[in-house]
Protein backbone atom coordinates (compact mmCIF):
# COMPACT_ATOMS: atom_id res chain seq x y z
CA UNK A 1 0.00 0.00 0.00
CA UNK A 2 1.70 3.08 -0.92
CA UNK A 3 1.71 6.55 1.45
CA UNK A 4 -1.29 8.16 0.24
CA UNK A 5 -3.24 5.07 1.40
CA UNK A 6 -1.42 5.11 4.70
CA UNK A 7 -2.99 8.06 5.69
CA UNK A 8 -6.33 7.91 5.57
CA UNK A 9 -7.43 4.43 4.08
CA UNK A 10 -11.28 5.70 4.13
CA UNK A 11 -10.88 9.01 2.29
CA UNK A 12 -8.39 7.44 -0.04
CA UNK A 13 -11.06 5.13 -0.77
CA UNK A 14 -14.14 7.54 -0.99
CA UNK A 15 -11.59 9.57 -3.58
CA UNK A 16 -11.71 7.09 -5.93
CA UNK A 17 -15.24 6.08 -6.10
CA UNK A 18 -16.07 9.49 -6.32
CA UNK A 19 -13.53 9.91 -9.60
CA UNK A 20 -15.63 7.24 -10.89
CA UNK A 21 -18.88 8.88 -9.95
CA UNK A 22 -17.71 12.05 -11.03
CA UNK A 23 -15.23 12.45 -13.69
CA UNK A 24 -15.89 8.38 -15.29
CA UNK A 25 -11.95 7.40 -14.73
CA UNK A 26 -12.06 3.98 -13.79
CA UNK A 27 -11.02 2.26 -10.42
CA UNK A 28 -7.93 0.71 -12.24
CA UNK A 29 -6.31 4.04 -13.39
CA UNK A 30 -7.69 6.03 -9.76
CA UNK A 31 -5.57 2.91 -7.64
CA UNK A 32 -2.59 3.35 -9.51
CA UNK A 33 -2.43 6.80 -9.60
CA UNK A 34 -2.87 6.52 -5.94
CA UNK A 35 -0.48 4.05 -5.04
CA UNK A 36 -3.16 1.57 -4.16
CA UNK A 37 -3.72 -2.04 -5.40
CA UNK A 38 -7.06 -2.78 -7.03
CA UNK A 39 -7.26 -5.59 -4.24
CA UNK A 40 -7.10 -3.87 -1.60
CA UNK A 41 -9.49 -0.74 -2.76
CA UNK A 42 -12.15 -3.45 -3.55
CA UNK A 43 -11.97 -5.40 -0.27
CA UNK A 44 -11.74 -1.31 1.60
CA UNK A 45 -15.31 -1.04 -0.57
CA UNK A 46 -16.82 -4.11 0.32
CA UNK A 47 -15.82 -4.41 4.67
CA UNK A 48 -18.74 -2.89 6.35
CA UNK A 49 -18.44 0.01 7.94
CA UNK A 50 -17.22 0.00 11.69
CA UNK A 51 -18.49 1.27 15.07
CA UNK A 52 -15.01 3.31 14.81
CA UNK A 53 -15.13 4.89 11.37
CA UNK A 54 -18.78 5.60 12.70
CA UNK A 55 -17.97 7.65 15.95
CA UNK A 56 -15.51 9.66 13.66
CA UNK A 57 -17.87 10.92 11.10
CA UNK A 58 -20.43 12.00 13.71
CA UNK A 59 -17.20 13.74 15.57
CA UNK A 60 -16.27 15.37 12.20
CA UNK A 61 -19.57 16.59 11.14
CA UNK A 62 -19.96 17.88 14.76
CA UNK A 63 -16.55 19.86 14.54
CA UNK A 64 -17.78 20.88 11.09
CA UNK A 65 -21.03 22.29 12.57
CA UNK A 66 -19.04 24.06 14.96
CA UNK A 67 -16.47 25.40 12.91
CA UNK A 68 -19.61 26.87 10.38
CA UNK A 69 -21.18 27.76 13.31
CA UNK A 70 -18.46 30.23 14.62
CA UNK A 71 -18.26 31.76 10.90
CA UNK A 72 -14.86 29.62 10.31
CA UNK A 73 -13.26 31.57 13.61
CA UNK A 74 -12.62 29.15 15.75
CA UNK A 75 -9.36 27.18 15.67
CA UNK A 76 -8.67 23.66 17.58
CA UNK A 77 -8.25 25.04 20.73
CA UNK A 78 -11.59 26.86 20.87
CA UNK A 79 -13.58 23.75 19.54
């Protein structure tokens, strides 16, 4: 798995479905240029999704709301 994928295996993910949504480039070219195997993108896709990856995206809408909220003011200290 290259770097990019190290980082954020999720959003690495939800970037190349959404090039396919999007823009039509297929999964094949998206994982390469990504340094992602077509394997491992596919079997990302197809786990479903934890209790984990859950609690984050309610924590990350919530610091979104918060950030909006504040008229994009408030740094991570303040939220």
């Amino acid at each position: 798995m290259g770097e990019v994928a190290a980082a954020d295996p999720a959003q690495v993910a939800g970037v190349i479905n959404d090039r396919k949504a999007e823009q039509n480039i297929p999964h094949t070219l998206a994982c390469r240029v990504l340094g992602v195997s077509e394997s491992w993108f596919y079997k990302w896709r197809d786990s479903p999704v934890t209790a984990r990856e859950v609690r984050r995206g309610r924590l990350a809408d919530a610091i979104r709301q918060i950030f909006q909220e504040s008229g994009g003011t408030y740094g991570s200290p303040k939220i």
